[in-house]
PDB file of N, CA and C in Angstrom:
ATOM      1  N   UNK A   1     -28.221  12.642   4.251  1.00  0.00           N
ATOM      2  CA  UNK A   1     -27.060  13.308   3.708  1.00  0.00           C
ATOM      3  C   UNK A   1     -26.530  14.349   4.678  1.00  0.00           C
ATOM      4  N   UNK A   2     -26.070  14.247   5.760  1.00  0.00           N
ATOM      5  CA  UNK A   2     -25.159  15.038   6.940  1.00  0.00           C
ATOM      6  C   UNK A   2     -24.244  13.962   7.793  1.00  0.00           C
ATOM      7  N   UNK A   3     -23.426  15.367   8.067  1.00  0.00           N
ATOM      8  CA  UNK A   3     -22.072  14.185   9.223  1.00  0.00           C
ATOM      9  C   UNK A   3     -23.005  14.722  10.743  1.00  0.00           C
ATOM     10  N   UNK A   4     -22.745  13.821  11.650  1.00  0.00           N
ATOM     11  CA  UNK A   4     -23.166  13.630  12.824  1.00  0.00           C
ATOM     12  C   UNK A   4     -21.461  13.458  13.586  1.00  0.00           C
ATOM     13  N   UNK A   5     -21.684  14.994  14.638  1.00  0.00           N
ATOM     14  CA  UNK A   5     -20.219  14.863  15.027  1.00  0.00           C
ATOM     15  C   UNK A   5     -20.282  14.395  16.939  1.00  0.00           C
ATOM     16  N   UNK A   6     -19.916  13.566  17.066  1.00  0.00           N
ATOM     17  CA  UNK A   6     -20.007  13.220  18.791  1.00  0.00           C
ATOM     18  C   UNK A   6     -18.960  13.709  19.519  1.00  0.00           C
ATOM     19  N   UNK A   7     -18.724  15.023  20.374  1.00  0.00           N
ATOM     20  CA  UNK A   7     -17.523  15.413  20.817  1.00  0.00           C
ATOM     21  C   UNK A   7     -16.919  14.660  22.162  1.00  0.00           C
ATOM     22  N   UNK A   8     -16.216  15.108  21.985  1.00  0.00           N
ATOM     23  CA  UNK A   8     -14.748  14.438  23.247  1.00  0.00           C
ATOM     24  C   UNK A   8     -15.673  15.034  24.300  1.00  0.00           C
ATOM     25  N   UNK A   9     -15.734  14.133  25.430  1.00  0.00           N
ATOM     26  CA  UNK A   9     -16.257  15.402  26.766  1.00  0.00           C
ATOM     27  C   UNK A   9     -14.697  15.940  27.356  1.00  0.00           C
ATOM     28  N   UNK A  10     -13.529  15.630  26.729  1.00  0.00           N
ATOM     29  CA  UNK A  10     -12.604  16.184  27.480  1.00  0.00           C
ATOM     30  C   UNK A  10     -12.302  17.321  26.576  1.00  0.00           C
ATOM     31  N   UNK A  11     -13.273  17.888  26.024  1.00  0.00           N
ATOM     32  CA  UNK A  11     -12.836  19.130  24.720  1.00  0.00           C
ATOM     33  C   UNK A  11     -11.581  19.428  24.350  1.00  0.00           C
ATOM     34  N   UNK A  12     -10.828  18.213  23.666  1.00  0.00           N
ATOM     35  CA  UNK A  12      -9.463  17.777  23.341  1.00  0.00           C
ATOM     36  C   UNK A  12      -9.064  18.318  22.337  1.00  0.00           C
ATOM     37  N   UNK A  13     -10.576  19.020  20.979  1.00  0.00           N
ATOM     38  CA  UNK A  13      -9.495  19.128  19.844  1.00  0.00           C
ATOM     39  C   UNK A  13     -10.370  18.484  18.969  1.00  0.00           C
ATOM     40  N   UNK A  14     -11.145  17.515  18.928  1.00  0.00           N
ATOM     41  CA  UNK A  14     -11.550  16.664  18.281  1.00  0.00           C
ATOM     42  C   UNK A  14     -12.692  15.463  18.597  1.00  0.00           C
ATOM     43  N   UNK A  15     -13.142  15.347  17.754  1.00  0.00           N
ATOM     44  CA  UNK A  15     -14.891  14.101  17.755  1.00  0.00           C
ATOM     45  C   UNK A  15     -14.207  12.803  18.444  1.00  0.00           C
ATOM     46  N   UNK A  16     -15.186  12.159  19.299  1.00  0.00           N
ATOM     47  CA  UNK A  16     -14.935  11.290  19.319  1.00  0.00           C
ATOM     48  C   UNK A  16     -15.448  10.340  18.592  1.00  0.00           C
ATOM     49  N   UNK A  17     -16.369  10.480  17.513  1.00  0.00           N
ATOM     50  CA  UNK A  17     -16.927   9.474  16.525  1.00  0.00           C
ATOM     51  C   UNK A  17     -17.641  10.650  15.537  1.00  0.00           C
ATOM     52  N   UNK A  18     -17.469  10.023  14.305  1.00  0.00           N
ATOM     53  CA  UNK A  18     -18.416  10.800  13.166  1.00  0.00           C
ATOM     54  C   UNK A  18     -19.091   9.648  12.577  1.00  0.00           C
ATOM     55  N   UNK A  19     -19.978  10.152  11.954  1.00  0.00           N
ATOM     56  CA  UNK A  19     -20.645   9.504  10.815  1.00  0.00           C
ATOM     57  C   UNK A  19     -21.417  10.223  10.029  1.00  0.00           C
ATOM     58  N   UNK A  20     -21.819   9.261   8.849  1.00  0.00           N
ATOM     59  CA  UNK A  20     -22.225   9.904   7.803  1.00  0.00           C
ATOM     60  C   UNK A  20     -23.514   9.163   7.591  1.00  0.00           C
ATOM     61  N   UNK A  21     -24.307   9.970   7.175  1.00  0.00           N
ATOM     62  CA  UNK A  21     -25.542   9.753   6.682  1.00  0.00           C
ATOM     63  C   UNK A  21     -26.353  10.082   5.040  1.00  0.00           C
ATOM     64  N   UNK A  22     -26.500   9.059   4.450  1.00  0.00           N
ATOM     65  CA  UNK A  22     -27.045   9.575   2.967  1.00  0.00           C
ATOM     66  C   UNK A  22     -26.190   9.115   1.768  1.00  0.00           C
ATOM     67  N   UNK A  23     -26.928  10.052   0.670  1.00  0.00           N
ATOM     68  CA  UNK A  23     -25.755   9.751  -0.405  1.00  0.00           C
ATOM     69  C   UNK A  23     -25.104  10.978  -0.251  1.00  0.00           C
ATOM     70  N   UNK A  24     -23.602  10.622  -1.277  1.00  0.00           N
ATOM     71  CA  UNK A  24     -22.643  11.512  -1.150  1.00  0.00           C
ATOM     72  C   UNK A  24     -21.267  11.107  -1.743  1.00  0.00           C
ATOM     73  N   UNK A  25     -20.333  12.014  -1.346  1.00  0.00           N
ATOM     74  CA  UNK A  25     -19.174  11.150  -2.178  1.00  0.00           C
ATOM     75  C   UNK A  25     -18.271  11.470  -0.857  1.00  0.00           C
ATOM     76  N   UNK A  26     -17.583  10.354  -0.980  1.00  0.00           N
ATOM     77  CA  UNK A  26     -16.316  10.095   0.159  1.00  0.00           C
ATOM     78  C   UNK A  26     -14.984  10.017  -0.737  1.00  0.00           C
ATOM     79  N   UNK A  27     -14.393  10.977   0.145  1.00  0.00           N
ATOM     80  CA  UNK A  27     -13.274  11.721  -0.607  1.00  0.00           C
ATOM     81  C   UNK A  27     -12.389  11.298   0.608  1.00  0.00           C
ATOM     82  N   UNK A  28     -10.578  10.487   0.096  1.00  0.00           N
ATOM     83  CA  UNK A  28      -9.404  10.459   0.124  1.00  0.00           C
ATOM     84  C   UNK A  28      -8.779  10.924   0.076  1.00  0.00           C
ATOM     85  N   UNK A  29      -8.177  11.584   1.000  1.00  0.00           N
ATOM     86  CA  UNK A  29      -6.888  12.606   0.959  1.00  0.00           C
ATOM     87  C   UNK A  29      -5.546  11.951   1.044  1.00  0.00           C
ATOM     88  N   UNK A  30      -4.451  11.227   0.586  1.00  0.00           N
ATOM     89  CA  UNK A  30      -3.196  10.925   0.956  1.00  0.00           C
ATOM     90  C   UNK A  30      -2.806  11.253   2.255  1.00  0.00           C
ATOM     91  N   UNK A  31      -1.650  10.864   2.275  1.00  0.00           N
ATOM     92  CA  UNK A  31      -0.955  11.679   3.236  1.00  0.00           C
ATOM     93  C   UNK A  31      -0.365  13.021   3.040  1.00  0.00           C
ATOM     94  N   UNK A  32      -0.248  13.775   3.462  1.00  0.00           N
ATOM     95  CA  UNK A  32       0.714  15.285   3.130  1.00  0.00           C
ATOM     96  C   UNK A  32       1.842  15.411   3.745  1.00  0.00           C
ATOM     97  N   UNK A  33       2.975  16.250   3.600  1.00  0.00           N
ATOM     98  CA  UNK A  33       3.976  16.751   4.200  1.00  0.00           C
ATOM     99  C   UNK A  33       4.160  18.000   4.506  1.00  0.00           C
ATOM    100  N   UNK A  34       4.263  18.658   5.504  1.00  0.00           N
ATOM    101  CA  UNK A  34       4.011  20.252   5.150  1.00  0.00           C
ATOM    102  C   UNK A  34       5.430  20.301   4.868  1.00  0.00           C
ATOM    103  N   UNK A  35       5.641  21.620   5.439  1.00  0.00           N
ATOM    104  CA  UNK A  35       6.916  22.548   4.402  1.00  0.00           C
ATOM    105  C   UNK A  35       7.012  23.459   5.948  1.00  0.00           C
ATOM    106  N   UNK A  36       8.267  23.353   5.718  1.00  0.00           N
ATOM    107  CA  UNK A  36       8.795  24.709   7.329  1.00  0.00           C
ATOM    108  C   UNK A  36       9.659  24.003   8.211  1.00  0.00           C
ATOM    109  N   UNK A  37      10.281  24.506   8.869  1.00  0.00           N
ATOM    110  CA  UNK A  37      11.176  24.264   9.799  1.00  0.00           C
ATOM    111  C   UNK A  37      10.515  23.530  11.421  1.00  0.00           C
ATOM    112  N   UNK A  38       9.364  24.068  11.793  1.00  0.00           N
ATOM    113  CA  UNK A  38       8.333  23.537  12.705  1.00  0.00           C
ATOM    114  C   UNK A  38       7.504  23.060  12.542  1.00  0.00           C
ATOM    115  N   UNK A  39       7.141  22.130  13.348  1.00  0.00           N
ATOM    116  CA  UNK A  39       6.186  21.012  13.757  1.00  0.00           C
ATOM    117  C   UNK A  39       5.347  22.338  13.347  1.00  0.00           C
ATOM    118  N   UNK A  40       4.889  22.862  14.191  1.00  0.00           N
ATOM    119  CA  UNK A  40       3.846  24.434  13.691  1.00  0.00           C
ATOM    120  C   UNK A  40       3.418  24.506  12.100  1.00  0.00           C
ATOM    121  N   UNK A  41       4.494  25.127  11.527  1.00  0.00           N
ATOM    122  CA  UNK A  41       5.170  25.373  10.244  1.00  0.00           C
ATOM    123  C   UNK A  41       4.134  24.460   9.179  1.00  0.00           C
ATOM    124  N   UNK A  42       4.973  22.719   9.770  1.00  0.00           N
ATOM    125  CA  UNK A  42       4.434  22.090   8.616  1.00  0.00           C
ATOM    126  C   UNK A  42       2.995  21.474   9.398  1.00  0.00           C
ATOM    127  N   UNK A  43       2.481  21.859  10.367  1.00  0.00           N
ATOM    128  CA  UNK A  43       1.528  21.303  10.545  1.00  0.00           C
ATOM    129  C   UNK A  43       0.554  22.574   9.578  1.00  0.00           C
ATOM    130  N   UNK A  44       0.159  23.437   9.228  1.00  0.00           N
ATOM    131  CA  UNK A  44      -0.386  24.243   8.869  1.00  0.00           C
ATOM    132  C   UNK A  44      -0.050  24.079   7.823  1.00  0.00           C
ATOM    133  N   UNK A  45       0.947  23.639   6.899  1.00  0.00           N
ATOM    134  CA  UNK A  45       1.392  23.474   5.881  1.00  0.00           C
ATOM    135  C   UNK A  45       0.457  22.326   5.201  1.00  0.00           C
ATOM    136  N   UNK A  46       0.469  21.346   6.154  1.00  0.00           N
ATOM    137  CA  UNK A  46      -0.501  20.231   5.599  1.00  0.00           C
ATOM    138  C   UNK A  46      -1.744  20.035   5.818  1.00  0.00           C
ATOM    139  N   UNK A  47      -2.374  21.331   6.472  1.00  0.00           N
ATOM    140  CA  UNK A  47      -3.839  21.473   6.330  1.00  0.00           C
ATOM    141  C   UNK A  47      -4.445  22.357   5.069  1.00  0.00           C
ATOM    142  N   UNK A  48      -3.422  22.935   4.979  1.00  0.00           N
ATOM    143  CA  UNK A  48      -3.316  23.977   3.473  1.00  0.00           C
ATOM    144  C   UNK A  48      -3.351  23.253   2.572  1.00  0.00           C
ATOM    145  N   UNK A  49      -2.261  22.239   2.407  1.00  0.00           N
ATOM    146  CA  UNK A  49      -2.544  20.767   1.325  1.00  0.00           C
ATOM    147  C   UNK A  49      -4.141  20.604   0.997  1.00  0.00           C
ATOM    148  N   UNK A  50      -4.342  19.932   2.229  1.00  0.00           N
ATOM    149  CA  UNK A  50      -5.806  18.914   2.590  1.00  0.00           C
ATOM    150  C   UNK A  50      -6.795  20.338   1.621  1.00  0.00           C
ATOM    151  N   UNK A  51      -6.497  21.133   2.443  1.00  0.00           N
ATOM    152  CA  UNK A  51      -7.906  22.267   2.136  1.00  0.00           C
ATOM    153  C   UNK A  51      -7.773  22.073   0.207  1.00  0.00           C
ATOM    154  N   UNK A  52      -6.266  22.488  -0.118  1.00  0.00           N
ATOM    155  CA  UNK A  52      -6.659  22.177  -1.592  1.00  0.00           C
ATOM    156  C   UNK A  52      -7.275  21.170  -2.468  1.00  0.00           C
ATOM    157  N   UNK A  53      -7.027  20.088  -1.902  1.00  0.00           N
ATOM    158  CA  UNK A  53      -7.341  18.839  -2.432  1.00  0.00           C
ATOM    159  C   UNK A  53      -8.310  18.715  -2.787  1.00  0.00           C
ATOM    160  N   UNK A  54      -9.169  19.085  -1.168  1.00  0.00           N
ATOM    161  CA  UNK A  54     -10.820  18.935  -0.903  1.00  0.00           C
ATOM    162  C   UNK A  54     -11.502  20.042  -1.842  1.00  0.00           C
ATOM    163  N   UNK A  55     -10.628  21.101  -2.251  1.00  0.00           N
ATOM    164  CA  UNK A  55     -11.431  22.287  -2.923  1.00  0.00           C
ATOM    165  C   UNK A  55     -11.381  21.683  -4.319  1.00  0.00           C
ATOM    166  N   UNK A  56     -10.443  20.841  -4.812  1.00  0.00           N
ATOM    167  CA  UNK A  56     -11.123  19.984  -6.436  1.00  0.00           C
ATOM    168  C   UNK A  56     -11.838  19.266  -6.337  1.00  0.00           C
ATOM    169  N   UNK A  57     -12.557  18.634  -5.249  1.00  0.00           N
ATOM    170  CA  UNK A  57     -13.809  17.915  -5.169  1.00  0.00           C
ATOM    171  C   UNK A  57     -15.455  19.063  -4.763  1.00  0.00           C
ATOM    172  N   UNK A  58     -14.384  19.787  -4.876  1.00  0.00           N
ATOM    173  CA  UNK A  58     -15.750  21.347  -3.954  1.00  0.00           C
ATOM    174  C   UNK A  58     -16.128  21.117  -2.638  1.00  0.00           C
ATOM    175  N   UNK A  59     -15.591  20.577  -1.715  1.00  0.00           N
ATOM    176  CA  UNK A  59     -15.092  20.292  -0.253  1.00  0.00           C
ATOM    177  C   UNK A  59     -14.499  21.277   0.591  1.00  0.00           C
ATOM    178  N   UNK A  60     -14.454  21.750   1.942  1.00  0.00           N
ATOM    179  CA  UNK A  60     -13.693  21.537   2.441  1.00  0.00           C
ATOM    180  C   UNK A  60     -13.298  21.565   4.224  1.00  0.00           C
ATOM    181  N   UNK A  61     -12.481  22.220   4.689  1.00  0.00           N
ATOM    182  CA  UNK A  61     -11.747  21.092   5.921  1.00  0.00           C
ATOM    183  C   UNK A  61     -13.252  20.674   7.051  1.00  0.00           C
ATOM    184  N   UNK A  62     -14.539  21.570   6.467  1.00  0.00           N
ATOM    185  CA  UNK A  62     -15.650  21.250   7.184  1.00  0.00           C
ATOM    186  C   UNK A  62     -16.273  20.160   6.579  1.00  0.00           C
ATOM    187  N   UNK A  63     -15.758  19.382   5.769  1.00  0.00           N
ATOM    188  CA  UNK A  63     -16.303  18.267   5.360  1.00  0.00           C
ATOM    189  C   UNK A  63     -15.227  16.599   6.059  1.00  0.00           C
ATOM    190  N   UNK A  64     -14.283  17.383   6.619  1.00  0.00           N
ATOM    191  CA  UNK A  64     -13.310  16.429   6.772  1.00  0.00           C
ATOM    192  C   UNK A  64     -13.991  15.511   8.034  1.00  0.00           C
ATOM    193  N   UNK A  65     -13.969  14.353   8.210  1.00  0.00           N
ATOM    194  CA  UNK A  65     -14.641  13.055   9.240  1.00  0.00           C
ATOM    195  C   UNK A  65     -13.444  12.581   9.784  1.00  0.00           C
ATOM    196  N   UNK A  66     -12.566  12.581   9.165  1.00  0.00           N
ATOM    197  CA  UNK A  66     -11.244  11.643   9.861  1.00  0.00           C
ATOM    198  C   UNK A  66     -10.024  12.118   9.220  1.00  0.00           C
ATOM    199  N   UNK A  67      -9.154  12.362  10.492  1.00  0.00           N
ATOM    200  CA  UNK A  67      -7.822  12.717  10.131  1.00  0.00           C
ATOM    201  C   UNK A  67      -6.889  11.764  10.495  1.00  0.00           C
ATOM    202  N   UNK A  68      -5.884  11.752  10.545  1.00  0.00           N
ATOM    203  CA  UNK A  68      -4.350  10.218  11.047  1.00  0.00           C
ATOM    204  C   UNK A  68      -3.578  11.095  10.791  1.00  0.00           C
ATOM    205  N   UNK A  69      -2.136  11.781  11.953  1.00  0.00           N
ATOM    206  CA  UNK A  69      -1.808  11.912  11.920  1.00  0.00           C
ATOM    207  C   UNK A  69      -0.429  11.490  12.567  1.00  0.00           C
ATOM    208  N   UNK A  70       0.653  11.658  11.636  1.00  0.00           N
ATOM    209  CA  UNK A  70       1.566  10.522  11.927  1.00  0.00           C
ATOM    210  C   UNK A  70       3.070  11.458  12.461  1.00  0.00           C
ATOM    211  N   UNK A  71       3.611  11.834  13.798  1.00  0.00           N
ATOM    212  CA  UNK A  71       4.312  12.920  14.208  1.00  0.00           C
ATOM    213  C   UNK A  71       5.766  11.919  14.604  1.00  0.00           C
ATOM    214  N   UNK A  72       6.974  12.439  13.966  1.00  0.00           N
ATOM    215  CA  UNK A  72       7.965  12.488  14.044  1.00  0.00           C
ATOM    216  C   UNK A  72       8.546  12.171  16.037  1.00  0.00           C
ATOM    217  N   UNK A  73       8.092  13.626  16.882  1.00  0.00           N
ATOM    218  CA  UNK A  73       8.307  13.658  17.990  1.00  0.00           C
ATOM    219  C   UNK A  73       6.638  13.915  18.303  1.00  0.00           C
ATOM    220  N   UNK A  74       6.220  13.522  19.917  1.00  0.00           N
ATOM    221  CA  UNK A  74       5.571  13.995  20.228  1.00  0.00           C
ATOM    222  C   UNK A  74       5.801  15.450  21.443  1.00  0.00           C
ATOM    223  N   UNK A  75       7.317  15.693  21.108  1.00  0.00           N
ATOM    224  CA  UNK A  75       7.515  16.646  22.317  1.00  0.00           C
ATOM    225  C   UNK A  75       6.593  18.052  22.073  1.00  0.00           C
ATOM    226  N   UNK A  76       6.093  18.421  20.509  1.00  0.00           N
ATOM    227  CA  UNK A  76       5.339  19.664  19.904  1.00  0.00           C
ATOM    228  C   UNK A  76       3.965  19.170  19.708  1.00  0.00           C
ATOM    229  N   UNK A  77       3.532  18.316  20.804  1.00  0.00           N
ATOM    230  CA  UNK A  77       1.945  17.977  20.482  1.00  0.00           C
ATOM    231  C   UNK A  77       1.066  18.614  20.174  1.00  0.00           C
ATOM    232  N   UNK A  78       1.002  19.418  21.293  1.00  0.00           N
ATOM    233  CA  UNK A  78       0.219  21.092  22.049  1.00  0.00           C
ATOM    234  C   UNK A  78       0.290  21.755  20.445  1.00  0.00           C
ATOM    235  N   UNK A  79       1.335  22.480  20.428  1.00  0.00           N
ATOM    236  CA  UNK A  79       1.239  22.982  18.791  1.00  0.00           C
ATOM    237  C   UNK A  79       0.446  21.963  17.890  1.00  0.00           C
ATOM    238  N   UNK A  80       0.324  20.935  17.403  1.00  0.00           N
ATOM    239  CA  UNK A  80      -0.311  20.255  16.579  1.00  0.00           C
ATOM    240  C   UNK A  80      -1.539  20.496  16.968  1.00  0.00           C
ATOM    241  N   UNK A  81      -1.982  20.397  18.419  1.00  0.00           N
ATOM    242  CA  UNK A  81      -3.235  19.430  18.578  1.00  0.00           C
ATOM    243  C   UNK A  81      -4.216  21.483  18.841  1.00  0.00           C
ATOM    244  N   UNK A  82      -3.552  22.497  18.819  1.00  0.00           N
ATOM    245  CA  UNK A  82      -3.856  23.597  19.123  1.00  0.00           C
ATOM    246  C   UNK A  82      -4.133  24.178  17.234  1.00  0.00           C
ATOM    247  N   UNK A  83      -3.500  23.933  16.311  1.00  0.00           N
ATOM    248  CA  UNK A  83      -3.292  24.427  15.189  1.00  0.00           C
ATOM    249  C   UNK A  83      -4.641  23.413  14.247  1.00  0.00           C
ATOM    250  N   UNK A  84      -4.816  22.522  14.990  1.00  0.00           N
ATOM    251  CA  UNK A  84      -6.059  21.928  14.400  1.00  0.00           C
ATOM    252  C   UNK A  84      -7.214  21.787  15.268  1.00  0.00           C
ATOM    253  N   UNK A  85      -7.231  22.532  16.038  1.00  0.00           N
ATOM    254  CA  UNK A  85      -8.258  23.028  16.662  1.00  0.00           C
ATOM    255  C   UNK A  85      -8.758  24.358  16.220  1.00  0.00           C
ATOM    256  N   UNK A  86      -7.925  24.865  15.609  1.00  0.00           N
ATOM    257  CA  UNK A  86      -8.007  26.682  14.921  1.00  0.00           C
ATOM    258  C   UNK A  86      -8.449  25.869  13.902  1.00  0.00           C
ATOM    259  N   UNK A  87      -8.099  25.040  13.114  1.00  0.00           N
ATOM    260  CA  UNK A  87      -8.327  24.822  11.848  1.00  0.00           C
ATOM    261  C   UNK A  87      -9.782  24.527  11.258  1.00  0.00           C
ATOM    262  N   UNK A  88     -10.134  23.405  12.121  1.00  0.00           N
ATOM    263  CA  UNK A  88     -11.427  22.980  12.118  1.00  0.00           C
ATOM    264  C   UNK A  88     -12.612  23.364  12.870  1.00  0.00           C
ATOM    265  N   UNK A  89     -12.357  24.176  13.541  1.00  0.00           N
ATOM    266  CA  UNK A  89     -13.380  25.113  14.546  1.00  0.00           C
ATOM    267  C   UNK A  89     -14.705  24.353  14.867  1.00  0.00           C
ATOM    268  N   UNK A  90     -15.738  24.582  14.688  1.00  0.00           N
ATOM    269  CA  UNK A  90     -16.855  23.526  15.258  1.00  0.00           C
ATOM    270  C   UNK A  90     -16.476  22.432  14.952  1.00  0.00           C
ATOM    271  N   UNK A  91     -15.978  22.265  13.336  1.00  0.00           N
ATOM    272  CA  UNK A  91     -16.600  20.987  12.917  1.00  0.00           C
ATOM    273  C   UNK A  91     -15.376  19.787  12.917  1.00  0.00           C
ATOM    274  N   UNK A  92     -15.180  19.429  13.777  1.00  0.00           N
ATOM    275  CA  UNK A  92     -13.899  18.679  14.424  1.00  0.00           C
ATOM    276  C   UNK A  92     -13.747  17.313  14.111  1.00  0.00           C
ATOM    277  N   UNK A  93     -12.792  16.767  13.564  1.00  0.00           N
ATOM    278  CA  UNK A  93     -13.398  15.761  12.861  1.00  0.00           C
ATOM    279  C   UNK A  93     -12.653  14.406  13.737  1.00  0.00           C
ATOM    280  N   UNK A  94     -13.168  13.435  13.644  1.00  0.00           N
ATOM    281  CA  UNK A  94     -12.461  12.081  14.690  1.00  0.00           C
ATOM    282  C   UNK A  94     -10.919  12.244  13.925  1.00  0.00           C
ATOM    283  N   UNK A  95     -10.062  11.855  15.006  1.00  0.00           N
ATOM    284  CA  UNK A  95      -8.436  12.041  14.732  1.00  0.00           C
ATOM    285  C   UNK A  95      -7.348  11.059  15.694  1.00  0.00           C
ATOM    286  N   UNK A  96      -6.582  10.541  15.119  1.00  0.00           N
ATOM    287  CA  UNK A  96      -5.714   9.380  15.793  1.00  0.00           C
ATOM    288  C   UNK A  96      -4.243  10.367  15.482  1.00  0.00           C
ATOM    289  N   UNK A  97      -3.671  10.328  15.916  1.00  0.00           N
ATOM    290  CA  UNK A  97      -2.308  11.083  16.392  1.00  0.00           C
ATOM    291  C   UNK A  97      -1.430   9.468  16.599  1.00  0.00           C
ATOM    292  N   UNK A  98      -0.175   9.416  15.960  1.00  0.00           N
ATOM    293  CA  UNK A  98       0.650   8.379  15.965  1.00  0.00           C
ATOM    294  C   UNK A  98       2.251   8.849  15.805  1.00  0.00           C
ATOM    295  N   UNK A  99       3.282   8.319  16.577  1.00  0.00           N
ATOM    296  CA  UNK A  99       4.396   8.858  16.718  1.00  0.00           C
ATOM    297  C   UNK A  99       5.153   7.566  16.341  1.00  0.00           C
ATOM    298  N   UNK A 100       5.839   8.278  15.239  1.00  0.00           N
ATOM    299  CA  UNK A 100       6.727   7.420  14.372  1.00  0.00           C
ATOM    300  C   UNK A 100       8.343   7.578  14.209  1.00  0.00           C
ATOM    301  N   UNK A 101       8.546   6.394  13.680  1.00  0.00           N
ATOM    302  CA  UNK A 101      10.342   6.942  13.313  1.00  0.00           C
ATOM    303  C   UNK A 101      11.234   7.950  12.512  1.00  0.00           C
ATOM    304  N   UNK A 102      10.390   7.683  11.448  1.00  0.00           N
ATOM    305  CA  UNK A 102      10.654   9.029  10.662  1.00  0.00           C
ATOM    306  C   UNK A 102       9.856   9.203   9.357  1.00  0.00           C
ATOM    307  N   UNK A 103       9.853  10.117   8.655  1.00  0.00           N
ATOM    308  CA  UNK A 103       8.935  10.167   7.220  1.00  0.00           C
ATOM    309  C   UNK A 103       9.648  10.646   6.402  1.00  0.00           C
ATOM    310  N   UNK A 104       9.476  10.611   5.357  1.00  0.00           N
ATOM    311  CA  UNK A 104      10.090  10.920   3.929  1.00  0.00           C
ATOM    312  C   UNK A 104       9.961  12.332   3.811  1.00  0.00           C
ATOM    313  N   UNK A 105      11.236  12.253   3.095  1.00  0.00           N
ATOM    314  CA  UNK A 105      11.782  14.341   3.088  1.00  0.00           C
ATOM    315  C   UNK A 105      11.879  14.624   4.513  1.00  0.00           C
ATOM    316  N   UNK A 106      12.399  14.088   5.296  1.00  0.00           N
ATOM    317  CA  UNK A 106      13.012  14.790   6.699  1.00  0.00           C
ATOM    318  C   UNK A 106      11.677  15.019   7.514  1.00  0.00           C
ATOM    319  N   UNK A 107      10.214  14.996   7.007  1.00  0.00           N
ATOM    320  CA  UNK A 107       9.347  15.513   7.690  1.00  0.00           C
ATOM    321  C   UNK A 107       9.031  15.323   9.233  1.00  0.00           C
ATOM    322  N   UNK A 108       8.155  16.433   9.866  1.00  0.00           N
ATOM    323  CA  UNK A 108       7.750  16.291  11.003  1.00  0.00           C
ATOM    324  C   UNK A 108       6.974  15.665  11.405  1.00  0.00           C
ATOM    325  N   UNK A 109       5.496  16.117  10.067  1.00  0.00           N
ATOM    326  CA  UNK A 109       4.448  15.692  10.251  1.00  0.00           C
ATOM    327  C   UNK A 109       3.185  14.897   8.951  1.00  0.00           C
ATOM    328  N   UNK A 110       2.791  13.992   8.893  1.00  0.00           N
ATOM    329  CA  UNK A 110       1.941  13.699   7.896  1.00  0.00           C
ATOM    330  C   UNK A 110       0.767  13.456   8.228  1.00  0.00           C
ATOM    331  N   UNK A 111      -0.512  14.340   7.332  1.00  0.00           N
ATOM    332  CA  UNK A 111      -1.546  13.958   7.715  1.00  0.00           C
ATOM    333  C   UNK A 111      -2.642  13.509   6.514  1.00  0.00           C
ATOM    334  N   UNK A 112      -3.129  12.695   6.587  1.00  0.00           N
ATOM    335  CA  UNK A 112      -4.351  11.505   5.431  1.00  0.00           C
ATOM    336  C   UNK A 112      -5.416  12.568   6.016  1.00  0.00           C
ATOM    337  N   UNK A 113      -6.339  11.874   4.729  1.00  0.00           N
ATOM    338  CA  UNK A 113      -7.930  12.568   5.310  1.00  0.00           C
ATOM    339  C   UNK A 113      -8.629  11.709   4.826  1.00  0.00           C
ATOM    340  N   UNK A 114     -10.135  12.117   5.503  1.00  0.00           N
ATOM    341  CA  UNK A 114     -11.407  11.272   4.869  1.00  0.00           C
ATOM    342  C   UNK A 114     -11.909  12.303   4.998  1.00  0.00           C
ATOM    343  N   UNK A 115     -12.840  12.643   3.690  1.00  0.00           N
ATOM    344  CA  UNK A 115     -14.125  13.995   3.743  1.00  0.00           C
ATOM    345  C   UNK A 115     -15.626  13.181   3.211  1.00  0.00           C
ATOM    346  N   UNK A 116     -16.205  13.891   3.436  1.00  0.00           N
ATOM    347  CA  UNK A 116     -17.811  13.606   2.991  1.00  0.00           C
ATOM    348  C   UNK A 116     -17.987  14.769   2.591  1.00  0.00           C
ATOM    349  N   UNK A 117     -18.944  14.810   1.122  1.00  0.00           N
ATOM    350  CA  UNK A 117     -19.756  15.501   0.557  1.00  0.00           C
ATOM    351  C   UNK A 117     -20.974  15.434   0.031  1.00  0.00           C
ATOM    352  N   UNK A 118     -22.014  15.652   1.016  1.00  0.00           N
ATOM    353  CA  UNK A 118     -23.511  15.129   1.312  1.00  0.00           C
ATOM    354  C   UNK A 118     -23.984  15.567  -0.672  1.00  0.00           C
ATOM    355  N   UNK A 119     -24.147  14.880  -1.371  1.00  0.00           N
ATOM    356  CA  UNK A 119     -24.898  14.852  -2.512  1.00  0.00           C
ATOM    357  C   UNK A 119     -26.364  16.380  -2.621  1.00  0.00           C
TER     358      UNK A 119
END
């Protein structure tokens, strides 16, 4: 019952593989939208989401294994990939970054989750 986190050797931000070990419950996060005028804005916006979500399962963003995030432009990467590096501090979870056409409600940014909660 623990995540096993394998980091990037290019200390990018993020795992390059997680896994889970044990019983536990694996928790689904949707996608989110933040709220704000900046990539910044709503990127913090939709970790604030995630954090709530995970807190009705009694979770949180240190339980998160996998993020997908799906960016409008990639010209505000740095901001994204810097604001979830604050976010998740050690515990960094594997993450795919994808640049799309557009998202619903004008958004910048959407991000899904996967959490584990070791039993």
């Amino acid at each position: 019952m623990s995540i096993h986190r394998k980091a990037h050797s290019g200390g990018v931000g993020y795992s390059l593989s997680t896994s889970v070990q044990g019983p536990g419950e694996l928790i689904y996060v949707s996608g989110v939208i933040g709220t704000g005028d900046t990539l910044a804005e709503q990127t913090g916006s939709c970790f604030d989401q995630i954090e709530q979500a995970l807190a009705a399962h009694g979770a949180t963003l240190a339980s998160v294994v996998r993020i997908t995030s799906y960016l409008t432009s990639l010209d505000e990467y740095g901001d994204f990939s810097r604001i979830r590096g604050e976010r998740f501090d050690d515990d960094l979870p594997s993450s795919t970054a994808v640049q799309v056409a557009g998202l619903l409600f004008d958004g910048l940014i959407e991000i899904d989750a996967i959490a584990f909660l070791p039993a």
